[in-house]
C-alpha atoms as a PDB file:
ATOM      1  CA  UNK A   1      17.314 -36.956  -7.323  1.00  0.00           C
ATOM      2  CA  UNK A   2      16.437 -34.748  -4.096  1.00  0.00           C
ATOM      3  CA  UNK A   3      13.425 -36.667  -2.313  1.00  0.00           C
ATOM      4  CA  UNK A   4      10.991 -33.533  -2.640  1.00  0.00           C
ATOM      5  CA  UNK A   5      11.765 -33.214  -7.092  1.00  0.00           C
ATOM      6  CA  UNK A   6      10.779 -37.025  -6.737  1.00  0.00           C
ATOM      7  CA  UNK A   7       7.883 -35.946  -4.872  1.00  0.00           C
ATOM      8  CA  UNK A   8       6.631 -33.249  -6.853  1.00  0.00           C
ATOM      9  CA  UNK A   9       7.098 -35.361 -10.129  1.00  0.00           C
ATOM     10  CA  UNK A  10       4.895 -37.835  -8.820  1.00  0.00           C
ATOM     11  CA  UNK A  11       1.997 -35.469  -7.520  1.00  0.00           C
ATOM     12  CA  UNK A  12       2.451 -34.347 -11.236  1.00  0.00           C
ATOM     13  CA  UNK A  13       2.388 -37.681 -13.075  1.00  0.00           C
ATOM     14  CA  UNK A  14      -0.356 -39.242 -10.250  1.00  0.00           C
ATOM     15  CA  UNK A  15      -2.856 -35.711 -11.793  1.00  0.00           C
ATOM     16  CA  UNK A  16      -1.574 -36.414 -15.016  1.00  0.00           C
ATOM     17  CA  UNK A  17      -2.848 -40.270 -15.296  1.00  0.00           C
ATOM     18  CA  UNK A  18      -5.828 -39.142 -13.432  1.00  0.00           C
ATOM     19  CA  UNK A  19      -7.177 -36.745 -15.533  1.00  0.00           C
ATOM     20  CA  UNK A  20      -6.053 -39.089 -19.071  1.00  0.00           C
ATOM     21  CA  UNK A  21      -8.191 -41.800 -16.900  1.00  0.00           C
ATOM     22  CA  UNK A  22     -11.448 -39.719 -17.385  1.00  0.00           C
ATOM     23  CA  UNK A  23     -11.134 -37.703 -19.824  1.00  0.00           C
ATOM     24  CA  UNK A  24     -14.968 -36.499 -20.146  1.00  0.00           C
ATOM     25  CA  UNK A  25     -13.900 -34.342 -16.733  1.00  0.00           C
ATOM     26  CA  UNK A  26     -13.111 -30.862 -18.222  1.00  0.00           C
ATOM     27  CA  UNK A  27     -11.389 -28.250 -15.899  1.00  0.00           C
ATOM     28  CA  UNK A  28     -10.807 -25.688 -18.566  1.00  0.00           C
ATOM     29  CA  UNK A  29      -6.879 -25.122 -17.846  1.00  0.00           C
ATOM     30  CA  UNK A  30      -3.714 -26.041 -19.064  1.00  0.00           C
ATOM     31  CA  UNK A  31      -3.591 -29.776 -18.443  1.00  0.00           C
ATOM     32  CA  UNK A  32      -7.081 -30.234 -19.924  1.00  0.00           C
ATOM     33  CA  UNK A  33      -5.081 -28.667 -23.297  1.00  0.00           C
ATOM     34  CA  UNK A  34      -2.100 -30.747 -22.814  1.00  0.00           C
ATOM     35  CA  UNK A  35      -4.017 -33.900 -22.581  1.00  0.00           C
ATOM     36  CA  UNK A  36      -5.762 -33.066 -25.539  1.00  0.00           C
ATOM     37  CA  UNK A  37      -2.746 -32.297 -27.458  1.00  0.00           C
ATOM     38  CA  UNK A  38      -1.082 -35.670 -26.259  1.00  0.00           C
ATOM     39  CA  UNK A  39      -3.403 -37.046 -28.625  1.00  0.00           C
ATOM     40  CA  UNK A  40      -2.511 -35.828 -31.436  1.00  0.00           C
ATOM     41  CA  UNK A  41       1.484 -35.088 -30.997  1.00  0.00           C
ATOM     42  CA  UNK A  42       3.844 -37.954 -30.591  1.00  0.00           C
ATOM     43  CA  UNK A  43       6.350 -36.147 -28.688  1.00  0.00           C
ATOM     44  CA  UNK A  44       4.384 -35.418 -25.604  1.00  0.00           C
ATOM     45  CA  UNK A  45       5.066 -38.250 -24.048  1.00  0.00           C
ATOM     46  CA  UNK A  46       4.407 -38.280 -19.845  1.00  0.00           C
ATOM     47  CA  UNK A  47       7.442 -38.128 -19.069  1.00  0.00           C
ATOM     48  CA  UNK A  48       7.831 -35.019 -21.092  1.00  0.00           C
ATOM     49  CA  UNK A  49       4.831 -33.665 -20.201  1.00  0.00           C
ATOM     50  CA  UNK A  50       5.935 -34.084 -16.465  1.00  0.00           C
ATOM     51  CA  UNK A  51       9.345 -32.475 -17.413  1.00  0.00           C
ATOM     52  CA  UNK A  52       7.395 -29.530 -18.517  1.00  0.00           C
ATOM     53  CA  UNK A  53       5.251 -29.061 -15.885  1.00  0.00           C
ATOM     54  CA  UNK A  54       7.599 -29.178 -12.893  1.00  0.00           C
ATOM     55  CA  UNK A  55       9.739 -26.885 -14.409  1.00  0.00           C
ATOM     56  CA  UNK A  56       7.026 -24.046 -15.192  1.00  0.00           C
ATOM     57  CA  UNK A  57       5.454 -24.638 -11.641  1.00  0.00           C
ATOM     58  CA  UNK A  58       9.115 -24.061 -10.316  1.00  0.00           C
ATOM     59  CA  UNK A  59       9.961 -21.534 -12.591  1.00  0.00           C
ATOM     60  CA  UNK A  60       6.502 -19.209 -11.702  1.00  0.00           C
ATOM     61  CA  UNK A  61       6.340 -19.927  -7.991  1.00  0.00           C
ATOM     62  CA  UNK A  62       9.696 -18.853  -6.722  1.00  0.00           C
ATOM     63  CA  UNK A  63       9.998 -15.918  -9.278  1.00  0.00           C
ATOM     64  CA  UNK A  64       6.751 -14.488  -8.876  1.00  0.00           C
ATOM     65  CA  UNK A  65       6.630 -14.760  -4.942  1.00  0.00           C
ATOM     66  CA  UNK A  66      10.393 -13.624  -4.638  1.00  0.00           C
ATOM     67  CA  UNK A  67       9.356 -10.626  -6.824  1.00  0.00           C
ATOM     68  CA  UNK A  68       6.207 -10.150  -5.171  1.00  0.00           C
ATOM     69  CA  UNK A  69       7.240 -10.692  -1.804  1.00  0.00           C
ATOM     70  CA  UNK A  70      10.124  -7.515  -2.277  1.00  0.00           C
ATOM     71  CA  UNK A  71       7.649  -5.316  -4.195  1.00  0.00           C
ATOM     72  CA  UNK A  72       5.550  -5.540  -0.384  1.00  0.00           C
ATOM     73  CA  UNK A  73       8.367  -4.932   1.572  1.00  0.00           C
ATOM     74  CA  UNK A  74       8.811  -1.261  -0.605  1.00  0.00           C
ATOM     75  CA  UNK A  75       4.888  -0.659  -0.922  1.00  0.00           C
ATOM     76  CA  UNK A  76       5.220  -1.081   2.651  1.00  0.00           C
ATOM     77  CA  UNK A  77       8.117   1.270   3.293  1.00  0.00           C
ATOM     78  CA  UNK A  78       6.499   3.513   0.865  1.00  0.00           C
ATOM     79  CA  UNK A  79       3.042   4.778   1.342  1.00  0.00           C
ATOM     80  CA  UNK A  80       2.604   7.277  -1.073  1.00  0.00           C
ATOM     81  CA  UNK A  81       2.884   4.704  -3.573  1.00  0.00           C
ATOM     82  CA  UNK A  82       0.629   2.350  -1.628  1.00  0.00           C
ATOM     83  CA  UNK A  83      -1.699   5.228  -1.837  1.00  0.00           C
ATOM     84  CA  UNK A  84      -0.978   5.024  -5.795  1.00  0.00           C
ATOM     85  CA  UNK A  85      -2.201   1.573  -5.985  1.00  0.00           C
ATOM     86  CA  UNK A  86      -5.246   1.989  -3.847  1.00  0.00           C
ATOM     87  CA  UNK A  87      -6.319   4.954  -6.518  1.00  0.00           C
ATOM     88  CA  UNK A  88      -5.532   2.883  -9.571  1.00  0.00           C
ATOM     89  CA  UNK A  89      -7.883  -0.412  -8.428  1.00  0.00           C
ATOM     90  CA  UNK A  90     -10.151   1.645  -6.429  1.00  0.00           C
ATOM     91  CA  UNK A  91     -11.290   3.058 -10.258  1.00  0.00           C
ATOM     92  CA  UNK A  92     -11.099   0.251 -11.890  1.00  0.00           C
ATOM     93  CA  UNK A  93     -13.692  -0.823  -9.287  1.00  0.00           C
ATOM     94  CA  UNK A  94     -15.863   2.079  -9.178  1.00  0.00           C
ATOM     95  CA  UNK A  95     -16.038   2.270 -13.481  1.00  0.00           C
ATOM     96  CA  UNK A  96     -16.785  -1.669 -13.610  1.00  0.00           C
ATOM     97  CA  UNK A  97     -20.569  -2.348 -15.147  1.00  0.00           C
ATOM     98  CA  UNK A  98     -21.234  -5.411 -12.981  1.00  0.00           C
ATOM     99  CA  UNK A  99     -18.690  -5.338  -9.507  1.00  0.00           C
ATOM    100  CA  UNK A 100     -18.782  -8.951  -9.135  1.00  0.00           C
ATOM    101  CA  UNK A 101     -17.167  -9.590 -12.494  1.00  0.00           C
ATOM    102  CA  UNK A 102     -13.435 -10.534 -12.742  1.00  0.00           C
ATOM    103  CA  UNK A 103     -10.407  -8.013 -14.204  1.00  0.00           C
ATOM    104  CA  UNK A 104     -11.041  -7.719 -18.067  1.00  0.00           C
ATOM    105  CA  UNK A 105      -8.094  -7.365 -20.392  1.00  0.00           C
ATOM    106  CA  UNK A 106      -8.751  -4.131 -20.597  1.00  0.00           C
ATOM    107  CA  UNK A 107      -8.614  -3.119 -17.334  1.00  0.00           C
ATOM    108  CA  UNK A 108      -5.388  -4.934 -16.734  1.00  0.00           C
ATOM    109  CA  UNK A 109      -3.950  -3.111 -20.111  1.00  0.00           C
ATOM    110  CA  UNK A 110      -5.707   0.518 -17.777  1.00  0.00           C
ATOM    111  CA  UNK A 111      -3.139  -0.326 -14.849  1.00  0.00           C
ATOM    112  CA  UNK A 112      -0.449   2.048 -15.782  1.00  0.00           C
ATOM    113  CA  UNK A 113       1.028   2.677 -12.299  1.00  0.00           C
ATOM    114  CA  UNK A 114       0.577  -0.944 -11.604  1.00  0.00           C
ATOM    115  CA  UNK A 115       2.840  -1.532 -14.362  1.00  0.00           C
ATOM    116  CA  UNK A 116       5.757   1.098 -13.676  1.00  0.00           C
ATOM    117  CA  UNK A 117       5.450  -0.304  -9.617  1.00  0.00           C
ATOM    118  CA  UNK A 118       5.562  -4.496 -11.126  1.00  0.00           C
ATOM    119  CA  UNK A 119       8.647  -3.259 -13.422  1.00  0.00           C
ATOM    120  CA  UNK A 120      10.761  -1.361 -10.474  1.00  0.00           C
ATOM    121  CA  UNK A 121       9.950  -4.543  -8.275  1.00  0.00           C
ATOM    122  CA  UNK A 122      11.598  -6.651 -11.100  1.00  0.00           C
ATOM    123  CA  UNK A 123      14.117  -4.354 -11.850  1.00  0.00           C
ATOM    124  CA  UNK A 124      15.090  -4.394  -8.430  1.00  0.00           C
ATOM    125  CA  UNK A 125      14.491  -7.894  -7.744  1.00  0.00           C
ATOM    126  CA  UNK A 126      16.794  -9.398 -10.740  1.00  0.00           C
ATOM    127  CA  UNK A 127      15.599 -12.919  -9.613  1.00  0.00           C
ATOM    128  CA  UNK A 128      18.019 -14.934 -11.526  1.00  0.00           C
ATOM    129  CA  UNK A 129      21.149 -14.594 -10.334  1.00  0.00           C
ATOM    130  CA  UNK A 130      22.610 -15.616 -14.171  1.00  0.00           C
ATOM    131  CA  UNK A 131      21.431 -16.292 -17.780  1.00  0.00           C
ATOM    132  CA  UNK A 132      23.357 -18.097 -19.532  1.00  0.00           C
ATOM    133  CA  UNK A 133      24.668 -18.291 -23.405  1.00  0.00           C
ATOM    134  CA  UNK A 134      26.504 -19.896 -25.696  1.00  0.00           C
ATOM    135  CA  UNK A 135      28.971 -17.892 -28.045  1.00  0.00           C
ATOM    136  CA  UNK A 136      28.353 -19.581 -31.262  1.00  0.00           C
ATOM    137  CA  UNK A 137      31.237 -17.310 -32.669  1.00  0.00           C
ATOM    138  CA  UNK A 138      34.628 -14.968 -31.257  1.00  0.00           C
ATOM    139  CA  UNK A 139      32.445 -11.906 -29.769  1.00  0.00           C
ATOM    140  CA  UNK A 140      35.165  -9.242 -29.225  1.00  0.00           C
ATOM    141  CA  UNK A 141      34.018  -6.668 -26.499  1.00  0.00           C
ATOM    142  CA  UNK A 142      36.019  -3.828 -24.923  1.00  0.00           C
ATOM    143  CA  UNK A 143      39.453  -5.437 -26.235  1.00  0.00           C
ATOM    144  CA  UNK A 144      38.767  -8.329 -25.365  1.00  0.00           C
ATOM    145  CA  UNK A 145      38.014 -11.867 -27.234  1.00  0.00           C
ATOM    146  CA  UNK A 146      35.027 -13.928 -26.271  1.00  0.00           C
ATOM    147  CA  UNK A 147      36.418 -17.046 -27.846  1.00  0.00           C
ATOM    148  CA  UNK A 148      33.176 -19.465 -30.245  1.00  0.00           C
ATOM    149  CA  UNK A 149      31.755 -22.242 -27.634  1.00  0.00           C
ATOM    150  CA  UNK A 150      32.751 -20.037 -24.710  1.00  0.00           C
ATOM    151  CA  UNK A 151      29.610 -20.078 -21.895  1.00  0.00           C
ATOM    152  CA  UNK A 152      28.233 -16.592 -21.245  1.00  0.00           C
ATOM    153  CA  UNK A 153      26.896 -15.771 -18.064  1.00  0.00           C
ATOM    154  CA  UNK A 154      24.955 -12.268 -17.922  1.00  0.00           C
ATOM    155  CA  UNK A 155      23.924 -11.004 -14.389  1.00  0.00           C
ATOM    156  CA  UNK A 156      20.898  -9.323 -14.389  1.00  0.00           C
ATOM    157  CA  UNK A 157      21.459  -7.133 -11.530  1.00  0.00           C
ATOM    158  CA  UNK A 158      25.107  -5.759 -12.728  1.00  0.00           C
ATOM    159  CA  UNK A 159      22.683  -4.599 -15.323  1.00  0.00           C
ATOM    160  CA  UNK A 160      19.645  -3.263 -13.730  1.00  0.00           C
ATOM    161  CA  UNK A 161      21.280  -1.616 -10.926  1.00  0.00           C
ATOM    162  CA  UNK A 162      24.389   0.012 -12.540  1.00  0.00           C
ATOM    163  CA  UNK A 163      24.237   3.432 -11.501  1.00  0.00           C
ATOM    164  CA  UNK A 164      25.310   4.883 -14.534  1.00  0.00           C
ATOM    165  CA  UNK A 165      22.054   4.084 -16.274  1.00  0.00           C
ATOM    166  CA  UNK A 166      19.516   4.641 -13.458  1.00  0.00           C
ATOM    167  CA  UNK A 167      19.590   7.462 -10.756  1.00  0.00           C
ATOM    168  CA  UNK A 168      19.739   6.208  -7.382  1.00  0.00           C
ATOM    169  CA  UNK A 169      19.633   2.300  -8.410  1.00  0.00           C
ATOM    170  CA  UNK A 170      18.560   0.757  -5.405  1.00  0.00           C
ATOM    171  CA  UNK A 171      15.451   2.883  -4.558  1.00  0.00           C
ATOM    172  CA  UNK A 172      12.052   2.205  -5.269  1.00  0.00           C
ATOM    173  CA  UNK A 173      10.976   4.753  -7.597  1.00  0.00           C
ATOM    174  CA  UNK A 174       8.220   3.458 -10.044  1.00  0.00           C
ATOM    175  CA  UNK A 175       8.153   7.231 -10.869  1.00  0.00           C
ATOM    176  CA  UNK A 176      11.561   7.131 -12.696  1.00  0.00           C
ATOM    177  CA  UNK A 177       9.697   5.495 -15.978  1.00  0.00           C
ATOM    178  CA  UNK A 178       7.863   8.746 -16.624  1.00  0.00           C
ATOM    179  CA  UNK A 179       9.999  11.344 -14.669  1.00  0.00           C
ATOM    180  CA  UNK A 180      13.635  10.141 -16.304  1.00  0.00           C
ATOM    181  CA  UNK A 181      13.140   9.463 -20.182  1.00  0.00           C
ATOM    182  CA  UNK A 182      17.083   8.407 -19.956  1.00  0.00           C
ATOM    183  CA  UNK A 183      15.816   5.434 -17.786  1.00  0.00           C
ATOM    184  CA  UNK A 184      11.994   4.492 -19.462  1.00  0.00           C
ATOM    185  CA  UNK A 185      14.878   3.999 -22.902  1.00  0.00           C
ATOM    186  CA  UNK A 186      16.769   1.493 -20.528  1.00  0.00           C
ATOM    187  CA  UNK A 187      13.654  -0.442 -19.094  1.00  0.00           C
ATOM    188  CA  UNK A 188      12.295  -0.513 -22.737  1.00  0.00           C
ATOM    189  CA  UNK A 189      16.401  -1.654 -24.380  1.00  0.00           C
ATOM    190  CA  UNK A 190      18.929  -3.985 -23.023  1.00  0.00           C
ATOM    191  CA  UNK A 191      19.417  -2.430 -19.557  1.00  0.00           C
ATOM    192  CA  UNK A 192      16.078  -4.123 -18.396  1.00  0.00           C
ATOM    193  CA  UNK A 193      16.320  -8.208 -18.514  1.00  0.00           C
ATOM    194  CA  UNK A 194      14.507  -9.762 -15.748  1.00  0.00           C
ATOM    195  CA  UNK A 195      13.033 -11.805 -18.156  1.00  0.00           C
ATOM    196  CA  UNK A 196      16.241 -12.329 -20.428  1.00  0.00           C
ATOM    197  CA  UNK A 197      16.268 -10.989 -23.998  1.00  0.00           C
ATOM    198  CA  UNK A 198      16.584 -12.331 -27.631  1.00  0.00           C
ATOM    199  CA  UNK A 199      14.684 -15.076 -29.092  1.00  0.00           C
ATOM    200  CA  UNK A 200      15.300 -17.117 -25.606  1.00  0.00           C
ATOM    201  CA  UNK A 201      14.119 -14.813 -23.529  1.00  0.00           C
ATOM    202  CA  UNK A 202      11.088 -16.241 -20.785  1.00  0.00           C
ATOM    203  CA  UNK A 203       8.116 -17.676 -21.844  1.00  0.00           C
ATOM    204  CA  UNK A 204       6.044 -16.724 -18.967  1.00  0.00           C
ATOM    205  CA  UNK A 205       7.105 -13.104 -19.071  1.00  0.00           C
ATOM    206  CA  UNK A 206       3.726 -11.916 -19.461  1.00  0.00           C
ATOM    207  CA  UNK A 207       2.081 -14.495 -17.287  1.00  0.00           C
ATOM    208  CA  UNK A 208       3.719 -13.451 -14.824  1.00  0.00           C
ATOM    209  CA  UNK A 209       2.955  -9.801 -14.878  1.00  0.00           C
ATOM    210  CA  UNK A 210      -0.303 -10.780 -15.163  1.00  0.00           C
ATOM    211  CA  UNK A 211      -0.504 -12.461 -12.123  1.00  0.00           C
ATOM    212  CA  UNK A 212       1.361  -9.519  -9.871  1.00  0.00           C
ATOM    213  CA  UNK A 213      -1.587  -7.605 -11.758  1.00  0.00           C
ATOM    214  CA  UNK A 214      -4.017  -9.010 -10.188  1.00  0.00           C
ATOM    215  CA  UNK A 215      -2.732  -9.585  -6.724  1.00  0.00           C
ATOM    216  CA  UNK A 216      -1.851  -5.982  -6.424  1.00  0.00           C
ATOM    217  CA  UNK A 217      -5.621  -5.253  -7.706  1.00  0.00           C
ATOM    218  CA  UNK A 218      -6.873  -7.892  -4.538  1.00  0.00           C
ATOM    219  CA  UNK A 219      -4.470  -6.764  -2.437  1.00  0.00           C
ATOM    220  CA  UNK A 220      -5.220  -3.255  -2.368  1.00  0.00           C
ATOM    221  CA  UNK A 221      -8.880  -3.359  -3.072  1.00  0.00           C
ATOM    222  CA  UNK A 222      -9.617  -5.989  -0.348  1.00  0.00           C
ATOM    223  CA  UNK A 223      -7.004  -6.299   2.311  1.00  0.00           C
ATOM    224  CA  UNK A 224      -5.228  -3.755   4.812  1.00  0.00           C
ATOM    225  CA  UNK A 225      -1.596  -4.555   5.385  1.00  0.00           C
ATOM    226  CA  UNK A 226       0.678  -3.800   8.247  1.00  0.00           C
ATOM    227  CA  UNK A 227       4.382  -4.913   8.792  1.00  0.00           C
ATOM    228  CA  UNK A 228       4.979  -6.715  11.919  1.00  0.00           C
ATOM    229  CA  UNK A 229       8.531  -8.035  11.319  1.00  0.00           C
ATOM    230  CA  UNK A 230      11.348  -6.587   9.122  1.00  0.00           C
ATOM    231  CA  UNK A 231      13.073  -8.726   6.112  1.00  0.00           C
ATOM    232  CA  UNK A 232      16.281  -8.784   5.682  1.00  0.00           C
ATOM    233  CA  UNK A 233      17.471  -8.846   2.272  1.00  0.00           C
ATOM    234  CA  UNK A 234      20.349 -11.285   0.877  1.00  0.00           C
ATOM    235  CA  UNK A 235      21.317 -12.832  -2.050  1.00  0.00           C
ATOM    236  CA  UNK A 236      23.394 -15.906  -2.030  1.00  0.00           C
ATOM    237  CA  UNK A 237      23.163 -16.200  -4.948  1.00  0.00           C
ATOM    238  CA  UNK A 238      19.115 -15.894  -5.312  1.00  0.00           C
ATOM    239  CA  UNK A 239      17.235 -13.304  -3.644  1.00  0.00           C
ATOM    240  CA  UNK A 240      16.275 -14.553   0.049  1.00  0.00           C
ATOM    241  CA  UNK A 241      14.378 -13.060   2.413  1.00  0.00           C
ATOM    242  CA  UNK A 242      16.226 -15.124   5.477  1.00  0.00           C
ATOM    243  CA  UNK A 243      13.462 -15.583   8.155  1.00  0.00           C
ATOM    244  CA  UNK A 244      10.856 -14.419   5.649  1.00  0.00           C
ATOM    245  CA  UNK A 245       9.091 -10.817   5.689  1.00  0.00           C
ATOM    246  CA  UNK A 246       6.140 -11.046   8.596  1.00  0.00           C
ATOM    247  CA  UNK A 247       3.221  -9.077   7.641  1.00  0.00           C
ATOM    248  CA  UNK A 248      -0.412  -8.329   9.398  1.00  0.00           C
ATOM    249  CA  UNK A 249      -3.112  -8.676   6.677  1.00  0.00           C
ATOM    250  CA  UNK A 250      -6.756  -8.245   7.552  1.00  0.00           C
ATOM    251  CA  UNK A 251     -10.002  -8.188   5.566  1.00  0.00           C
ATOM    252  CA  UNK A 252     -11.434  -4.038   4.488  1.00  0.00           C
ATOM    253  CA  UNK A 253     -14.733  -4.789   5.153  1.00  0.00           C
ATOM    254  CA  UNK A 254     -16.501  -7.266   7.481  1.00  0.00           C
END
């Protein structure tokens, strides 16, 4: 077991005991509801409970901030959609009743463009480099014979950047949803899996637009953003970033 999984497992079990040691502390977040459901499942044993919790951590951190960290790199390249962003939070903002509340469901269900720009960034992104399946029986496809018990590995971006479903696959065009009906019927059907598909597909799918949501929103509304160094892009077989995308972010006001 790599020394930083043995690590991270133990930060995890060490919070774990600590909050089953006093359990009158309530945070209000997911552990407090796991610890409260260890009580009355048998299954959710620590070591379980650990399991779970280092792979969702793992899962959400590199996903989202791969994803995120490419959907910068275009915003900045791109400042008319920048500019699109800006307009989008800037009314949410200016229609809020009290300014120093938090984003309401209902404003985050309001962010249209903020939508179309999170999908192109994980169109574009295809984070995971496979998903993979079982055949549970022969699958025949274009002659040929996907034989039962046969692993199935689909590749997300031979999908979502074939060129014979979207225009001009590798730009940045959060536009094509509403300008290219052709495409919005892929992003909608099968041609659109960053999250997989079927009754298997990700959990956190809409956690984690959730959270690009609302960094965009803080982003934008709070922050100015220049690029000082240029990323490079690679994939071997995950999205990298080599010696990481450098970017100048200071404070709007004061």
């Amino acid at each position: 077991m790599p020394m930083n999984h043995r690590a991270a497992t133990k930060l995890i079990r060490d919070v774990l005991n600590e909050r089953k040691a006093s359990p009158e502390i309530h945070k209000g977040d997911l552990l407090d509801q796991i610890v409260d459901d260890m009580k009355k499942e048998n299954f959710l044993s620590d070591d379980f409970i650990v399991s779970i919790l280092f792979a969702v951590l793992l899962a959400s951190f590199e996903t989202i901030s791969t994803t995120m960290t490419l959907a910068l790199k275009f915003l900045l390249e791109n400042q008319s959609i920048m500019q699109g962003l800006m307009e989008e939070h800037e009314a949410i903002l200016k229609n809020r009743e009290n300014p120093s509340s938090g984003i309401s469901w209902k404003e985050y269900k309001s962010m249209t463009f903020t939508h179309q720009v999170t999908n192109e960034a994980l169109r574009l992104s295809s984070v995971a480099p496979g998903i993979l399946r079982k055949a549970i029986k022969d699958i025949e496809v274009n002659g040929y014979t996907i034989p039962a018990g046969w692993t199935i590995m689909v590749v997300p971006a031979a999908i979502q950047l074939n060129p014979n479903t979207y225009d001009d696959p590798l730009a940045f065009n959060p536009w094509r949803l509403t300008s290219r009906p052709n495409e919005r019927v892929g992003v909608l059907g099968k041609n659109f899996i960053p999250f997989g598909g079927g009754s298997r597909s990700c959990v956190g799918a809409g956690f984690s637009k959730v959270v690009m949501a609302i960094f965009f929103h803080v982003l934008v509304t709070e922050y100015r953003l220049t690029k000082m160094k240029e990323g490079q892009i690679s994939r071997s077989p995950a999205l990298t970033f080599g010696n990481g995308l450098h970017i100048n972010i200071s404070k709007k006001h004061g």
